[in-house]
N, C-alpha and C. Protein backbone atom coordinates (compact mmCIF):
# COMPACT_ATOMS: atom_id res chain seq x y z
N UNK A 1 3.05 15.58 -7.96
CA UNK A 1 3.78 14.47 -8.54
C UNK A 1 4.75 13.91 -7.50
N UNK A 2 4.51 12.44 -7.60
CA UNK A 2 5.88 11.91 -6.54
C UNK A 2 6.97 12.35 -6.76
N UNK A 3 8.01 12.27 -6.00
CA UNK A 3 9.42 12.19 -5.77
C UNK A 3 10.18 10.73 -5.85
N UNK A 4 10.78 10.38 -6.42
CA UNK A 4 11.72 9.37 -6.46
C UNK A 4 12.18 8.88 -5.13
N UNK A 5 12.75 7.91 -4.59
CA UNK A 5 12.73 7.62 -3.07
C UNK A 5 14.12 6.97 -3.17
N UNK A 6 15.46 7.56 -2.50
CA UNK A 6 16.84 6.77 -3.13
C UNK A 6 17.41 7.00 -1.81
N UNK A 7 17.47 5.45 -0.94
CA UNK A 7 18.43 5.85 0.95
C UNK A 7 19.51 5.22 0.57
N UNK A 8 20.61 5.93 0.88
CA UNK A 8 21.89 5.27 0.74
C UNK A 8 22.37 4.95 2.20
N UNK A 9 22.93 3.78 2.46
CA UNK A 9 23.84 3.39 3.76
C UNK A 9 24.74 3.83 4.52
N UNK A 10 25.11 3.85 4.64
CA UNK A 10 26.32 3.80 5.69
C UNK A 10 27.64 3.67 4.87
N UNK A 11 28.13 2.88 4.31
CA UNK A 11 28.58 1.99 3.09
C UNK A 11 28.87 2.95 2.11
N UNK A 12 28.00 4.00 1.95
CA UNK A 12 27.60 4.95 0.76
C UNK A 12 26.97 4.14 -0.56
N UNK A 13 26.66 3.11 -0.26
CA UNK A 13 25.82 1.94 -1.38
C UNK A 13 24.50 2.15 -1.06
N UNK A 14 23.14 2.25 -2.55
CA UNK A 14 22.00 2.31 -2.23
C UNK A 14 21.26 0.95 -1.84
N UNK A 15 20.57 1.49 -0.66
CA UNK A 15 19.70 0.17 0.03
C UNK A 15 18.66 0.13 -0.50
N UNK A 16 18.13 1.53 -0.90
CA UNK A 16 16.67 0.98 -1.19
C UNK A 16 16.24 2.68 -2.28
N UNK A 17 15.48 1.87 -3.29
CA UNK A 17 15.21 2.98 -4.50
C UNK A 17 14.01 2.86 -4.91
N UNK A 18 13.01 3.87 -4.79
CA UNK A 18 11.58 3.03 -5.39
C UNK A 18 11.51 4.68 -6.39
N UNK A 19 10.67 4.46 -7.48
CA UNK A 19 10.65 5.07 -8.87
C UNK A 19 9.18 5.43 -9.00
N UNK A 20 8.67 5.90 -8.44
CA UNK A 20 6.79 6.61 -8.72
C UNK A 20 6.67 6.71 -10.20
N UNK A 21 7.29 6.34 -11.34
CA UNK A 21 6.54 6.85 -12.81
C UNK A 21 6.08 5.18 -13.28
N UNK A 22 4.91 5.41 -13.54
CA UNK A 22 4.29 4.46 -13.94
C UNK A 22 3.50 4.45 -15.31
N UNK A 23 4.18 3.84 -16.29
CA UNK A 23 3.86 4.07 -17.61
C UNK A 23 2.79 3.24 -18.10
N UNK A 24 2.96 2.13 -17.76
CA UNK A 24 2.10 0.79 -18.24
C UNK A 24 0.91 0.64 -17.47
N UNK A 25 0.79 1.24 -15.83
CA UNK A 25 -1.06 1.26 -15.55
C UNK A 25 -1.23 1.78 -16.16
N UNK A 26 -1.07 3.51 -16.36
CA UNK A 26 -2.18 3.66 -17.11
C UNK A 26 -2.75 4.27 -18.69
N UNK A 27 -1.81 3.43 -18.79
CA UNK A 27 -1.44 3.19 -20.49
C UNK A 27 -2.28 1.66 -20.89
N UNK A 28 -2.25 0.74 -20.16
CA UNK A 28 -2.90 -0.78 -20.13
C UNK A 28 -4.02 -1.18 -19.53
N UNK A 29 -4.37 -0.44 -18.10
CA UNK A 29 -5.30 -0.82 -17.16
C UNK A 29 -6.64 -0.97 -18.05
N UNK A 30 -6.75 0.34 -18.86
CA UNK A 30 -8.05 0.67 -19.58
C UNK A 30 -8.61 -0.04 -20.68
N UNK A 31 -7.57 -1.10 -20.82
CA UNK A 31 -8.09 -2.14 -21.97
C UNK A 31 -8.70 -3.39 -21.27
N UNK A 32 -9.53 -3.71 -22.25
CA UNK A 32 -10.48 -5.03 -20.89
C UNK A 32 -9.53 -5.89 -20.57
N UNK A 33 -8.98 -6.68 -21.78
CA UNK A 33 -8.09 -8.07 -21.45
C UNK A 33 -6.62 -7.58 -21.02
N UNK A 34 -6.04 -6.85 -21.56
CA UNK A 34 -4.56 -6.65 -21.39
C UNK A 34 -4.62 -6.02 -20.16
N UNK A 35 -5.78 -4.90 -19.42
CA UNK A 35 -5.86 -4.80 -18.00
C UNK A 35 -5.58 -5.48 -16.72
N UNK A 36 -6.58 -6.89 -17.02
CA UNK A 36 -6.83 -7.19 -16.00
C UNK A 36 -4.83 -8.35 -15.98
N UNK A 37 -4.64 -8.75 -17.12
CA UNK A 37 -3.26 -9.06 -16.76
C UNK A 37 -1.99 -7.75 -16.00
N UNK A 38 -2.36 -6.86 -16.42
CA UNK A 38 -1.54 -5.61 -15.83
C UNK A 38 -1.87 -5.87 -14.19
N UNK A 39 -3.14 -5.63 -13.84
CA UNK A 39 -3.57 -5.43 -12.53
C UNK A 39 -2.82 -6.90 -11.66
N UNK A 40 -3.20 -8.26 -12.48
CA UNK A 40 -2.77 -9.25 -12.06
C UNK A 40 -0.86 -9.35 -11.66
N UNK A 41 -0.14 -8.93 -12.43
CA UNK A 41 0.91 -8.73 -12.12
C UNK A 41 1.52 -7.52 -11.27
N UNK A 42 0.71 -6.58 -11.31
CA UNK A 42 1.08 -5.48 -10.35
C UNK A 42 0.90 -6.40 -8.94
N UNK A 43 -0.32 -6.97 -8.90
CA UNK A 43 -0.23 -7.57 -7.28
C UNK A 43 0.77 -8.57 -6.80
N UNK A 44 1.24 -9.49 -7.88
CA UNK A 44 2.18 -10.31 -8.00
C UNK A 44 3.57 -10.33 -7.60
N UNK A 45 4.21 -8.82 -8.17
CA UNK A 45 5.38 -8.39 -7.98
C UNK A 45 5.14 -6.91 -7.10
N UNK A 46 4.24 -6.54 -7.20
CA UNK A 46 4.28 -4.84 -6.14
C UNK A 46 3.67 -5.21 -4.91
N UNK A 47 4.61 -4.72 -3.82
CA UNK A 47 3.84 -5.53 -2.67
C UNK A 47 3.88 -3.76 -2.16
C-alpha cells in the first residue's frame, strides 16, 4: 500500500502533498457510463 507523500519547506509550510487512497476509481471505473466519465476526469485534473 502507498504512503502518503507530505515535503515541507524551509518556511516549515507544506509545498507539496499527494494522498494515494483512491475511492472513486475503483468504486466507478467498473460501471460502463459513469466509468468512462471517471477515467475522463482523472486525465483532466491528474497529471
Amino acid at each position: 500500500m502507498n504512503q502518503p507523500c507530505l515535503r515541507i519547506g524551509a518556511d516549515g509550510k507544506i509545498v507539496e502533498h499527494r494522498d494515494y487512497f483512491d475511492f472513486v476509481g475503483p468504486t466507478f471505473e467498473p460501471v460502463p457510463v459513469v466509468g468512462g466519465f471517471v477515467r475522463w476526469l482523472y486525465r483532466l485534473f491528474v497529471s
